[in-house]
N, C-alpha and C. Protein backbone atom coordinates (compact mmCIF):
# COMPACT_ATOMS: atom_id res chain seq x y z
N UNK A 1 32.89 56.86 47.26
CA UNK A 1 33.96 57.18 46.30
C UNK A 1 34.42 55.91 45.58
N UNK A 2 34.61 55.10 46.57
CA UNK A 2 34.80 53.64 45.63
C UNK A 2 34.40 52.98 44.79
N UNK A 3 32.46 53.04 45.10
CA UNK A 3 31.87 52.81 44.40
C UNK A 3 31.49 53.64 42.85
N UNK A 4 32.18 54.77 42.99
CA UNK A 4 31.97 55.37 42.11
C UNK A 4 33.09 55.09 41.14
N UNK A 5 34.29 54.71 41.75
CA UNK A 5 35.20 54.70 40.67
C UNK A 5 35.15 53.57 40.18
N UNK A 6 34.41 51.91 40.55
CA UNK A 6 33.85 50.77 40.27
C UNK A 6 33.13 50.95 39.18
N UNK A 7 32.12 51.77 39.09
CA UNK A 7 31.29 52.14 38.25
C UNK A 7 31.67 53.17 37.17
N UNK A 8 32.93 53.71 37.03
CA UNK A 8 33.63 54.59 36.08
C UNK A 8 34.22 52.90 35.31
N UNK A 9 34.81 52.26 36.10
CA UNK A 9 35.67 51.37 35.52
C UNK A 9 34.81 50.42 34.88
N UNK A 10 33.66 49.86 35.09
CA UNK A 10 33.03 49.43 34.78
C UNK A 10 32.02 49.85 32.95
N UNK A 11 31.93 50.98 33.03
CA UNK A 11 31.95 51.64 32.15
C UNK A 11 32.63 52.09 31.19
N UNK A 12 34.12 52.23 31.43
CA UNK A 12 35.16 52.53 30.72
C UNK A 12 35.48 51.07 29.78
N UNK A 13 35.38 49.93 30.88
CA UNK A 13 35.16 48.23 29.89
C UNK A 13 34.56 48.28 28.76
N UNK A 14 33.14 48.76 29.37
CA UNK A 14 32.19 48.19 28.20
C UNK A 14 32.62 49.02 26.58
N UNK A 15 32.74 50.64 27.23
CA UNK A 15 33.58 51.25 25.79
C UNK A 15 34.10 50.40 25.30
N UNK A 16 35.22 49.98 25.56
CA UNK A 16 36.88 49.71 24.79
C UNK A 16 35.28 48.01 24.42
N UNK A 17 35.34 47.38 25.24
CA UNK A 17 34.82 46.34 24.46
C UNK A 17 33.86 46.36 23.02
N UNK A 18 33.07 47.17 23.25
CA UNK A 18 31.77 47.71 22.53
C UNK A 18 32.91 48.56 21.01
N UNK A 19 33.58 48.96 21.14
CA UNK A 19 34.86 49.65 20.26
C UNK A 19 35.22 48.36 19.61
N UNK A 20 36.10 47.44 20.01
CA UNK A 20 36.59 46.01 19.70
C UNK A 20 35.97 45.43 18.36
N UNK A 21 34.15 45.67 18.76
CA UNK A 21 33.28 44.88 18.24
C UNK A 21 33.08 43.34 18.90
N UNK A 22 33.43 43.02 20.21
CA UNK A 22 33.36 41.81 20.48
C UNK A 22 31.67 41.44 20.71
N UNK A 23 30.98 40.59 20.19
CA UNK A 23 30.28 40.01 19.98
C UNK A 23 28.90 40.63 18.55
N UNK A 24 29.64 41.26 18.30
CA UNK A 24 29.04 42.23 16.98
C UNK A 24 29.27 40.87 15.79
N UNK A 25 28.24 40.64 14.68
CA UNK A 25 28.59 39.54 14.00
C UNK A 25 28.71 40.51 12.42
N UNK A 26 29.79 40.63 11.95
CA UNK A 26 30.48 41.44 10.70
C UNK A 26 30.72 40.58 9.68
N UNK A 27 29.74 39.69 9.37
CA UNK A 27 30.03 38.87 8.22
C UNK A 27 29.29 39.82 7.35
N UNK A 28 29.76 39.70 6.20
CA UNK A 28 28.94 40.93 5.02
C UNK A 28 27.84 39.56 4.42
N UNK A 29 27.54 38.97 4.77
CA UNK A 29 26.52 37.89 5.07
C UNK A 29 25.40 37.78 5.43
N UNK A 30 25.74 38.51 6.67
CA UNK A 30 24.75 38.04 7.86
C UNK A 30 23.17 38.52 7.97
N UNK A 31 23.13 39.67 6.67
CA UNK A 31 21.72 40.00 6.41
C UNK A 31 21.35 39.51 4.93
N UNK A 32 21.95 38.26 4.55
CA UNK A 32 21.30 37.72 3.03
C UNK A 32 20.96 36.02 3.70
N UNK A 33 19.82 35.63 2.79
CA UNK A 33 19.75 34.14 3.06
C UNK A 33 20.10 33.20 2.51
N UNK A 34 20.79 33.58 1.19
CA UNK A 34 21.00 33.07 0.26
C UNK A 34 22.19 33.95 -0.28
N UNK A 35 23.25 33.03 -0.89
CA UNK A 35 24.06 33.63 -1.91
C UNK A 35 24.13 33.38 -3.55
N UNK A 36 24.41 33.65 -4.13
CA UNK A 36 24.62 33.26 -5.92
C UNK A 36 25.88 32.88 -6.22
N UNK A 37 26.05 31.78 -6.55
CA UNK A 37 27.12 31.26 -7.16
C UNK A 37 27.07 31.63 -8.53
N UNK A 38 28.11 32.41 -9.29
CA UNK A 38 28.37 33.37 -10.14
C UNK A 38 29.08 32.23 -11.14
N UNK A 39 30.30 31.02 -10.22
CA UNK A 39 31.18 30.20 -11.35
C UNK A 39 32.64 30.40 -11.03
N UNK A 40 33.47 29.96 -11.80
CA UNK A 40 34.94 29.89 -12.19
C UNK A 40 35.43 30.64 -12.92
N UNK A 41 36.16 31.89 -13.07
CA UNK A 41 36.28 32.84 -13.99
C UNK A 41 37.59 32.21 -14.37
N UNK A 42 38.52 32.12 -15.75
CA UNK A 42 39.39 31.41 -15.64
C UNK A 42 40.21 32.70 -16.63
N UNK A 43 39.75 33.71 -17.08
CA UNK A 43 40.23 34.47 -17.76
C UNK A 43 41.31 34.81 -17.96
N UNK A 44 41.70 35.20 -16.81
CA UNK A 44 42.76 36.22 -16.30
C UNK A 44 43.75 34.99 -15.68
N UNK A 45 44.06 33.99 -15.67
CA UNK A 45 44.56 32.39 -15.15
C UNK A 45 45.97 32.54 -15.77
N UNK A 46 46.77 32.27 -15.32
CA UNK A 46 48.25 32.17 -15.52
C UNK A 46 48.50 30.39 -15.98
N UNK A 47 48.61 29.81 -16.81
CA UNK A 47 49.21 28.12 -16.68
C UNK A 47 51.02 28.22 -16.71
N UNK A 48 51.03 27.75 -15.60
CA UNK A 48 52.76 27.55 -15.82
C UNK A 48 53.09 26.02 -15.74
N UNK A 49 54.21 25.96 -16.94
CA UNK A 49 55.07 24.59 -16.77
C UNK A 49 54.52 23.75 -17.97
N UNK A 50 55.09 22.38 -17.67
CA UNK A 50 54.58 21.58 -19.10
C UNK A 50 53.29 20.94 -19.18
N UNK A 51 52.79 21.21 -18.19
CA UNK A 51 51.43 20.28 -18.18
C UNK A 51 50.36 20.78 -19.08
N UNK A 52 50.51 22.03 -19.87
CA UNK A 52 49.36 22.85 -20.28
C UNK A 52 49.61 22.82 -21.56
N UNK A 53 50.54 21.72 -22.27
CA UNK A 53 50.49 20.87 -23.78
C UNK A 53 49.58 20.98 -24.72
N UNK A 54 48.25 21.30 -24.53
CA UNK A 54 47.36 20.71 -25.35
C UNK A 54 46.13 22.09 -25.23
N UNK A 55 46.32 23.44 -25.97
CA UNK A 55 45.50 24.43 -25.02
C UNK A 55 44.11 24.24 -26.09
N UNK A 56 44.31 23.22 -27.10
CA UNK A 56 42.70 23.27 -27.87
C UNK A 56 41.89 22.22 -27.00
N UNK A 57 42.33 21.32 -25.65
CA UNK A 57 41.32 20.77 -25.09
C UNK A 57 41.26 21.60 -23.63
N UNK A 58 41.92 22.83 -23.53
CA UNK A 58 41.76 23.35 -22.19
C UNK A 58 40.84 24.66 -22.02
N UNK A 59 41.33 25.76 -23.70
CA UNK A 59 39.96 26.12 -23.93
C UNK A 59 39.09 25.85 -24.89
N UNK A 60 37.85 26.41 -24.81
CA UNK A 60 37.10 26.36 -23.38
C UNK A 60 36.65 25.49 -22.76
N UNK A 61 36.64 24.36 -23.44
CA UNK A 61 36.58 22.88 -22.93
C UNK A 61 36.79 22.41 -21.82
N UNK A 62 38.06 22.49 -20.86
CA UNK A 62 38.01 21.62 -19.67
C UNK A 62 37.76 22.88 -18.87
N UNK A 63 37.68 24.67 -19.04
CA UNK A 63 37.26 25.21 -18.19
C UNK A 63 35.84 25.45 -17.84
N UNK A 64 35.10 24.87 -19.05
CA UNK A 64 33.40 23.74 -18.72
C UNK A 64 33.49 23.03 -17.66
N UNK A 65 34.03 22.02 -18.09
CA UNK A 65 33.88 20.99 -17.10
C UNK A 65 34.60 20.84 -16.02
N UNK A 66 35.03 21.76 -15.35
CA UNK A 66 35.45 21.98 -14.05
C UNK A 66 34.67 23.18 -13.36
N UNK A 67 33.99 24.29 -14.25
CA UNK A 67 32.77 24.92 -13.43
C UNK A 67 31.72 23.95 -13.44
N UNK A 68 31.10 22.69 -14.06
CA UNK A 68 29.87 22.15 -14.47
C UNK A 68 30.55 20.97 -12.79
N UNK A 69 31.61 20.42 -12.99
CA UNK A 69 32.37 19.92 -12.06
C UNK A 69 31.89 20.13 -10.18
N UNK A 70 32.03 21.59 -10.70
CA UNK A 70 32.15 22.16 -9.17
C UNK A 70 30.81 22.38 -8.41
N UNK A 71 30.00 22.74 -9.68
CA UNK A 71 28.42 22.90 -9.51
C UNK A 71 27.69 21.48 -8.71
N UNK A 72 28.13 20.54 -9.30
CA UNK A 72 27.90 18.74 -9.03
C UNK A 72 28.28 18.78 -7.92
N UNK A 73 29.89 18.56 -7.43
CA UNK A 73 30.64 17.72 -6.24
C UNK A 73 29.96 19.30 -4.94
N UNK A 74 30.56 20.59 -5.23
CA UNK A 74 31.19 21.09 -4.13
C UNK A 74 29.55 22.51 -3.76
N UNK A 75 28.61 22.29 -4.74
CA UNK A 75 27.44 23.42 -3.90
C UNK A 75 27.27 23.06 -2.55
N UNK A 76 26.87 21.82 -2.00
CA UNK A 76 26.12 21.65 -1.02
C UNK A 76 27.55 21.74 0.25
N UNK A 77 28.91 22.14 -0.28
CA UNK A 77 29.99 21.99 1.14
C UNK A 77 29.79 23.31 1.60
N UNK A 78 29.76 24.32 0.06
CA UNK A 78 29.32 25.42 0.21
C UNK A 78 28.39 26.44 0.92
N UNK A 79 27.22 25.67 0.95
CA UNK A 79 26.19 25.64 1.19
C UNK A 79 26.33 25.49 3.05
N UNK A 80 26.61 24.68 3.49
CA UNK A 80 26.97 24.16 4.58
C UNK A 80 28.32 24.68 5.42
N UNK A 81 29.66 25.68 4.87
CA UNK A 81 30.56 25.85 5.01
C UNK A 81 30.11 27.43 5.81
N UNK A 82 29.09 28.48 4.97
CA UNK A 82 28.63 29.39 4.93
C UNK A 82 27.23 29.52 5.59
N UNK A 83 26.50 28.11 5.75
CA UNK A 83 25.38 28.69 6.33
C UNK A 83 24.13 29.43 5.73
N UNK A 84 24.18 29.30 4.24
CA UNK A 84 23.09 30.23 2.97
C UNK A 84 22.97 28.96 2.11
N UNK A 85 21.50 28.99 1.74
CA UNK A 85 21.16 28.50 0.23
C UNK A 85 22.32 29.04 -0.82
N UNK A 86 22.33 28.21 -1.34
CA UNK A 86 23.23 28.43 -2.87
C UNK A 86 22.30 28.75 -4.11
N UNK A 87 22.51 29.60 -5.22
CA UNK A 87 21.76 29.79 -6.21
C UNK A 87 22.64 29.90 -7.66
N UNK A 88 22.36 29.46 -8.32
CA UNK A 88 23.19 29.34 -9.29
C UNK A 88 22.75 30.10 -10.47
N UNK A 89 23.93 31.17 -10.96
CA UNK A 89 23.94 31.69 -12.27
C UNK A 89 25.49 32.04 -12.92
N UNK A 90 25.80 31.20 -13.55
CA UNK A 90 26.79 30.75 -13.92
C UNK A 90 27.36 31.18 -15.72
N UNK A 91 26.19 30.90 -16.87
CA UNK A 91 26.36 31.39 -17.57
C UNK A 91 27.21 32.68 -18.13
N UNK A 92 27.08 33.68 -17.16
CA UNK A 92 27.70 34.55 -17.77
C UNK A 92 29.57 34.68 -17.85
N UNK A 93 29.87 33.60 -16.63
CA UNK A 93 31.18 33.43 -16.05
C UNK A 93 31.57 32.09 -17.71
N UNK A 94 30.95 31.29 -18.04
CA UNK A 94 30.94 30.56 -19.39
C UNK A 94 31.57 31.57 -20.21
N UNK A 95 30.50 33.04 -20.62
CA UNK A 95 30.79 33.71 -22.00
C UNK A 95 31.95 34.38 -21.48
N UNK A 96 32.46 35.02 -20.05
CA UNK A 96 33.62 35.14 -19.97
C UNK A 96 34.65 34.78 -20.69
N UNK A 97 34.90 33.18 -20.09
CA UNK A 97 35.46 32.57 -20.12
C UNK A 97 36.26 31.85 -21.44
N UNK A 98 35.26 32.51 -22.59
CA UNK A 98 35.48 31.91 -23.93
C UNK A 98 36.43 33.05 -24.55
N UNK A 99 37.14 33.98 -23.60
CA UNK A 99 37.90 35.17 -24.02
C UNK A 99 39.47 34.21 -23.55
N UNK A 100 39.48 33.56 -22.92
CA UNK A 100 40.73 32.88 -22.34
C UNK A 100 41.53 31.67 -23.46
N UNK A 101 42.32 32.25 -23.50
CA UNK A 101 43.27 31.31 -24.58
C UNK A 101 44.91 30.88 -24.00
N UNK A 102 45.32 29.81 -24.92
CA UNK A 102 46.57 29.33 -24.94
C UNK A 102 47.73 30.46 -25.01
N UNK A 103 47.31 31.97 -24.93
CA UNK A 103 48.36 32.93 -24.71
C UNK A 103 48.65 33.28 -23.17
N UNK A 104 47.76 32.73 -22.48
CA UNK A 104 48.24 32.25 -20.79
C UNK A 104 48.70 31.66 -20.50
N UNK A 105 49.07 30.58 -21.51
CA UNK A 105 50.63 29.73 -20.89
C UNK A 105 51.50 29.72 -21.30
N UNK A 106 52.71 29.63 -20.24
CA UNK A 106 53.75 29.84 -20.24
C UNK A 106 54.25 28.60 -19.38
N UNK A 107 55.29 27.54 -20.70
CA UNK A 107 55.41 26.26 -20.65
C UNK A 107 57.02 26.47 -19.70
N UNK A 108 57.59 28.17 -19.59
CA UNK A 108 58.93 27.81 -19.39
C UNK A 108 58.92 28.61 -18.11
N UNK A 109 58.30 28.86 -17.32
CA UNK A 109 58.66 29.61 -15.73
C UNK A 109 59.53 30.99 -15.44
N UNK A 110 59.36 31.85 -15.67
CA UNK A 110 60.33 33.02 -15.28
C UNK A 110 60.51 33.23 -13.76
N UNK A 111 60.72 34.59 -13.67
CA UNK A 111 61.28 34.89 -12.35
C UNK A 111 59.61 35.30 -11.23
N UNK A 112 59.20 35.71 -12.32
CA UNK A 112 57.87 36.74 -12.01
C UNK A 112 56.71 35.44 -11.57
N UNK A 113 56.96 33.87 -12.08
CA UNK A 113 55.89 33.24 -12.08
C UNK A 113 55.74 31.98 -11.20
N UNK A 114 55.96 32.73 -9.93
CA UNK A 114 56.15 31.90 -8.75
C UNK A 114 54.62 31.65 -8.26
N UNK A 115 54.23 30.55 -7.62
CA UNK A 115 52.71 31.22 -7.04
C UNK A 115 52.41 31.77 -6.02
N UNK A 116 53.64 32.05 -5.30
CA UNK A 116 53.80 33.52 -4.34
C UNK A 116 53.54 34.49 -5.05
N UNK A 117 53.16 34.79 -6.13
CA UNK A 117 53.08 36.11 -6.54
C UNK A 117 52.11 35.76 -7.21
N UNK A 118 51.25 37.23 -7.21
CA UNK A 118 49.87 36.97 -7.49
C UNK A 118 49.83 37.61 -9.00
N UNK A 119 49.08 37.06 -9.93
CA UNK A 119 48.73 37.76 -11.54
C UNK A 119 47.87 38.81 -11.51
N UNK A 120 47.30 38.65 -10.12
CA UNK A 120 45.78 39.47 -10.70
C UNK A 120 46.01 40.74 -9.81
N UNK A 121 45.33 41.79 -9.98
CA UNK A 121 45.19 42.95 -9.18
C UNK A 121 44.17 43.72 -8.60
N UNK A 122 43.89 43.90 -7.85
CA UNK A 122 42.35 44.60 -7.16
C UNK A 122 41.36 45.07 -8.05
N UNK A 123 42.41 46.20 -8.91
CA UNK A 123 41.99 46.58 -9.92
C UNK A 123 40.95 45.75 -11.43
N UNK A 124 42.04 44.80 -11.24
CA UNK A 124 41.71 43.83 -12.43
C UNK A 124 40.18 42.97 -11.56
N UNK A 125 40.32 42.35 -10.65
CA UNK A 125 38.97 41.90 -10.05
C UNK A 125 37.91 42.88 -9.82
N UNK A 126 37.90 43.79 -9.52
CA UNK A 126 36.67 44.67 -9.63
C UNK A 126 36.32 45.07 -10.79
N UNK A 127 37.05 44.92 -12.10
CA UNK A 127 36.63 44.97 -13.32
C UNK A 127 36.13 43.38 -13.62
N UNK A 128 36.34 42.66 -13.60
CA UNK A 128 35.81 41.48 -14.01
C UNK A 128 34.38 41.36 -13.51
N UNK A 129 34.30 41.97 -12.18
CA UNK A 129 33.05 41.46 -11.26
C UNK A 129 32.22 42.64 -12.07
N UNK A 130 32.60 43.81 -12.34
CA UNK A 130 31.39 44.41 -13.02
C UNK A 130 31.16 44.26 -14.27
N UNK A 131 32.31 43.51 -15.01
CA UNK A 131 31.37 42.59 -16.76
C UNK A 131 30.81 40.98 -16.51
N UNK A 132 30.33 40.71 -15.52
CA UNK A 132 29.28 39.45 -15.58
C UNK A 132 28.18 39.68 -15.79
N UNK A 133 27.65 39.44 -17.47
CA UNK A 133 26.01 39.17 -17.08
C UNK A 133 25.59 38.05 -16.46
N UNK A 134 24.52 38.74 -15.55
CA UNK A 134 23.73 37.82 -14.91
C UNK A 134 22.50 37.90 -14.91
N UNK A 135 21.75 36.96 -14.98
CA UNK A 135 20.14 36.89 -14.74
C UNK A 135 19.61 37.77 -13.34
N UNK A 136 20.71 37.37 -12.28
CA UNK A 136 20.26 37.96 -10.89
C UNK A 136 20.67 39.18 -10.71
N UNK A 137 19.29 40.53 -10.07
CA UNK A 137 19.70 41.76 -9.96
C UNK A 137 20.14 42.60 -8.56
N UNK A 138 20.03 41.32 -7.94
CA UNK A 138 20.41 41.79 -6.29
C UNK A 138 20.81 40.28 -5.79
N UNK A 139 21.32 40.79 -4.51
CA UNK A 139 22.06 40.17 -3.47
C UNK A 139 23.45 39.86 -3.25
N UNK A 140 23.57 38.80 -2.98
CA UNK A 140 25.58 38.81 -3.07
C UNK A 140 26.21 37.64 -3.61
N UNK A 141 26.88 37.78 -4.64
CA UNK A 141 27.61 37.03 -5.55
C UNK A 141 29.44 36.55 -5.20
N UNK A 142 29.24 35.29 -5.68
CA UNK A 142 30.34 34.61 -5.08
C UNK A 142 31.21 34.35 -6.74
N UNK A 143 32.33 34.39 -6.80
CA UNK A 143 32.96 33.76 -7.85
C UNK A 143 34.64 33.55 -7.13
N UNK A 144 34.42 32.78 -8.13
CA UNK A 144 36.11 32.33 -7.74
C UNK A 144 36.95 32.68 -9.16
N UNK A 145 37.70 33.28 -9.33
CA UNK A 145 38.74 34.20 -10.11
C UNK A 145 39.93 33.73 -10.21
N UNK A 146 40.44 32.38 -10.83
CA UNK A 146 41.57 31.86 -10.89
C UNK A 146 43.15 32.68 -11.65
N UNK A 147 43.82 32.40 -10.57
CA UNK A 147 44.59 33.11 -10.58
C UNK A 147 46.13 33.10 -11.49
N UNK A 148 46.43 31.49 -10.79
CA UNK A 148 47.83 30.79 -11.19
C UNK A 148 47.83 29.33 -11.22
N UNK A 149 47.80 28.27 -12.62
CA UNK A 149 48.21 27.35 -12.01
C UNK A 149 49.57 27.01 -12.40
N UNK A 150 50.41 25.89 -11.77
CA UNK A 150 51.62 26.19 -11.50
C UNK A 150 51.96 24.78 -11.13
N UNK A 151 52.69 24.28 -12.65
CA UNK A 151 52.94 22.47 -12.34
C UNK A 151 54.48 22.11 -12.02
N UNK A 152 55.39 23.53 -11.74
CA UNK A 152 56.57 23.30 -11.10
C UNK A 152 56.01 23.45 -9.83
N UNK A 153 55.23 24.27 -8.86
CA UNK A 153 55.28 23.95 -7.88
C UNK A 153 54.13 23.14 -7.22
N UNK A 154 53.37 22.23 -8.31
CA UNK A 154 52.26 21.79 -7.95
C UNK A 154 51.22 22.28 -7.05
N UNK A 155 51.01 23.28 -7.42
CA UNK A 155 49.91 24.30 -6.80
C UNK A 155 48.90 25.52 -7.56
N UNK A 156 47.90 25.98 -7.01
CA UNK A 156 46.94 26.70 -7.70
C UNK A 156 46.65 27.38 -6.96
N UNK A 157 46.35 29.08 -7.26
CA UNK A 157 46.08 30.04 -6.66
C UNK A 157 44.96 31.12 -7.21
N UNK A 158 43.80 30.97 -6.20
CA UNK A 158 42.17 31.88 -6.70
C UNK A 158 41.97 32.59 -5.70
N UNK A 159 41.37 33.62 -6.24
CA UNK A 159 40.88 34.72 -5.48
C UNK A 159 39.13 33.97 -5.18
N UNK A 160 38.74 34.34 -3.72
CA UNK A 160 37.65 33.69 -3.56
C UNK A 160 36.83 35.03 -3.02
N UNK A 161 35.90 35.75 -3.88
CA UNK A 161 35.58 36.97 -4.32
C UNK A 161 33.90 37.39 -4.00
N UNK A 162 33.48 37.80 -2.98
CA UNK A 162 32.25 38.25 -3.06
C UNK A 162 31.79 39.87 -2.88
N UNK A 163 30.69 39.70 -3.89
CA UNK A 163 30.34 41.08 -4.45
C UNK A 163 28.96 41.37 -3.69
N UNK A 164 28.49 42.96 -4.21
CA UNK A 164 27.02 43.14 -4.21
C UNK A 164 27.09 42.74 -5.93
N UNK A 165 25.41 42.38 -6.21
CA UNK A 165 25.00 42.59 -7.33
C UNK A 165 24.65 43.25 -7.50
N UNK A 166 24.07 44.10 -7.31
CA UNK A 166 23.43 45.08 -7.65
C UNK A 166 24.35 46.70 -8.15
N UNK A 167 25.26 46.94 -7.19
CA UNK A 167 26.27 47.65 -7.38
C UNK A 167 27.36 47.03 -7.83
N UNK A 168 28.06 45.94 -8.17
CA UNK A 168 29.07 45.54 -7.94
C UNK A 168 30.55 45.70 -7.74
N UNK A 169 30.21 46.04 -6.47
CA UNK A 169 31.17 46.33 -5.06
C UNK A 169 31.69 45.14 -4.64
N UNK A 170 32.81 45.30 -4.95
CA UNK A 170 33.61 43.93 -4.39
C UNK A 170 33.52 44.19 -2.57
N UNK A 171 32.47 43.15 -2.00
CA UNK A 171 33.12 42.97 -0.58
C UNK A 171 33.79 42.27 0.02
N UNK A 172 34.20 41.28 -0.82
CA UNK A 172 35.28 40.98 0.01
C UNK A 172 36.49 39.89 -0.90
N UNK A 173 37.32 39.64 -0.40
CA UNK A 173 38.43 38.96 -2.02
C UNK A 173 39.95 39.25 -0.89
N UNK A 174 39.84 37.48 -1.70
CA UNK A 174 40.81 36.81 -0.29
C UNK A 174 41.57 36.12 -1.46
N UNK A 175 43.17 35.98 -1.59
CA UNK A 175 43.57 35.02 -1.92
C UNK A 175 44.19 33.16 -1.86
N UNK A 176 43.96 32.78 -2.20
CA UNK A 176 44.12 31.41 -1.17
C UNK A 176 45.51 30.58 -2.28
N UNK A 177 45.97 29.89 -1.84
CA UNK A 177 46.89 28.84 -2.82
C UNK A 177 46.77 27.31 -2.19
N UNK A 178 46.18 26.68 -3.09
CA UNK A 178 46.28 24.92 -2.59
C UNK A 178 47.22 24.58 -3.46
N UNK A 179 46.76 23.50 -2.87
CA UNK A 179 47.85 22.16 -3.70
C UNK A 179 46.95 21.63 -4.54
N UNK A 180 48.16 20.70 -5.72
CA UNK A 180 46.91 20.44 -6.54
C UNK A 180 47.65 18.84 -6.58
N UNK A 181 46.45 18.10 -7.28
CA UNK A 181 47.04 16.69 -6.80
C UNK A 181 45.30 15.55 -7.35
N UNK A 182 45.76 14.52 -7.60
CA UNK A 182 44.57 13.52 -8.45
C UNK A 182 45.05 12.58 -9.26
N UNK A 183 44.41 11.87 -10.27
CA UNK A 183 44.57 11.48 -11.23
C UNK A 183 44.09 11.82 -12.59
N UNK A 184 44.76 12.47 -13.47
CA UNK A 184 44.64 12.37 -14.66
C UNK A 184 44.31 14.47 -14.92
N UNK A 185 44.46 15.41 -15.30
CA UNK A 185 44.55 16.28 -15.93
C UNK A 185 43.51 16.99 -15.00
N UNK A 186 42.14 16.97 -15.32
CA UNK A 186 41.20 17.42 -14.93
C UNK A 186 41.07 17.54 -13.44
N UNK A 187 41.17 16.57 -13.09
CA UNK A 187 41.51 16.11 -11.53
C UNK A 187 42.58 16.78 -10.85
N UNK A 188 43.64 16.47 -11.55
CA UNK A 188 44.75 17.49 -10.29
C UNK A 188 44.62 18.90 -10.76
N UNK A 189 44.59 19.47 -11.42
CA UNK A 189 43.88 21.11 -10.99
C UNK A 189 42.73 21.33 -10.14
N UNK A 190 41.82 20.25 -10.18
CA UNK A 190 40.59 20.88 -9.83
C UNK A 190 40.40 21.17 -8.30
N UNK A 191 41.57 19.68 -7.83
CA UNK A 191 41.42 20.00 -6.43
C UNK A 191 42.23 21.05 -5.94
N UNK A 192 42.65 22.09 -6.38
CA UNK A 192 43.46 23.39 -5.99
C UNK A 192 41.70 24.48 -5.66
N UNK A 193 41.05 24.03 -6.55
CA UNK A 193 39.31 25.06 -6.83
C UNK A 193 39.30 24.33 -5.63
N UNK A 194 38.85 22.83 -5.39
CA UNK A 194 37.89 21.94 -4.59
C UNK A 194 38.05 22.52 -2.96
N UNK A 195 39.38 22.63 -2.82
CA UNK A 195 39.45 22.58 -1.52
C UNK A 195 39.89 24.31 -0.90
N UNK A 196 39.33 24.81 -1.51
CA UNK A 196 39.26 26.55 -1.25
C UNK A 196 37.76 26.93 -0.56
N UNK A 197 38.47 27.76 0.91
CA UNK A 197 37.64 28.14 1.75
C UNK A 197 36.52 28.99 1.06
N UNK A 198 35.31 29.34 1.48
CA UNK A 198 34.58 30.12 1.14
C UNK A 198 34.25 31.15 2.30
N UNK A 199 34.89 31.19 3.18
CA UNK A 199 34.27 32.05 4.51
C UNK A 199 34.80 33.39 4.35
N UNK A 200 34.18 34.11 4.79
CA UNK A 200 34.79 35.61 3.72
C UNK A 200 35.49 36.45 5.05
């Protein structure tokens, strides 16, 4: 009898564990070898405060050279952070991007434009992720979807966003907020992008 109820209990463990998922690996990952780096979508980007003075060198100009930026310094952390080859198709996040203008900033801060509060909406990211052309017709696509930057509270906030390509099904979209901080324009925004997790 003892042994029998040893062996009920024993059994009843492994359920509830096996339920848990403990040692099950649920990365929406874990069957690709490679991911696609998609780019910097800057579209949909909120600029708050005075730092955003000058919007004929910001578009599309410095939002070039902070995806061309990121491509240089931060593939291979990527690469290494995640555990996949990186592949790059980026272009289409460019022609995006040339839709984004100086009617996203807002030099004077309201109530609404804290970077606790987010601009973007589920809604609005699963539409973005299904107007990227891309060269690539499968696997899983990474973009980062900037959200807020924000020079009263010296900080920046992106959605760090991976899709299928093929369907594009958002699987997964996390918001993050850094700090931003450097020398000279380019630099202190970028490290708000630079230092954003990629682990989904």
């Amino acid at each position: 009898m003892r042994k029998k109820i040893i062996n009920t209990a024993i059994v009843f463990i492994a359920v509830v564990v096996s339920g848990l998922g403990f040692g099950k690996d649920k990365s929406p990952l874990s069957a690709v070898d490679s991911v696609v780096w998609v780019g910097i979508d800057f579209s949909l980007v909120k600029m708050v405060g005075p730092d955003f003075n000058k919007p004929d060198e910001i578009f599309p100009g410095m939002l070039d050279k902070w995806n061309n930026l990121f491509v240089k310094e931060r593939l291979k952390k990527i690469s290494s952070e995640i555990d996949k080859e990186i592949e790059v198709d980026i272009e289409g996040v460019f022609e995006v991007n040339k839709k984004a203008s100086k009617a996203q900033i807002k030099p004077f801060p309201g109530p609404d434009d804290s970077i606790k509060k987010s601009n973007i909406s589920n809604e609005a990211i699963a539409k973005q992720v299904k107007g990227y052309a891309l060269k690539s017709k499968s696997g899983i696509g990474l973009v980062f979807i900037a959200d807020c930057f924000n020079k009263i509270e010296k900080a920046g906030s992106i959605y760090v966003v991976y899709f299928d390509i093929a369907t594009r099904d958002v699987i997964s979209s996390k918001r993050q907020v850094n700090d931003a901080g450097g020398f000279g324009f380019r630099n202190f925004w970028f490290r708000t992008i630079k230092d954003a997790s990629v682990k989904p």
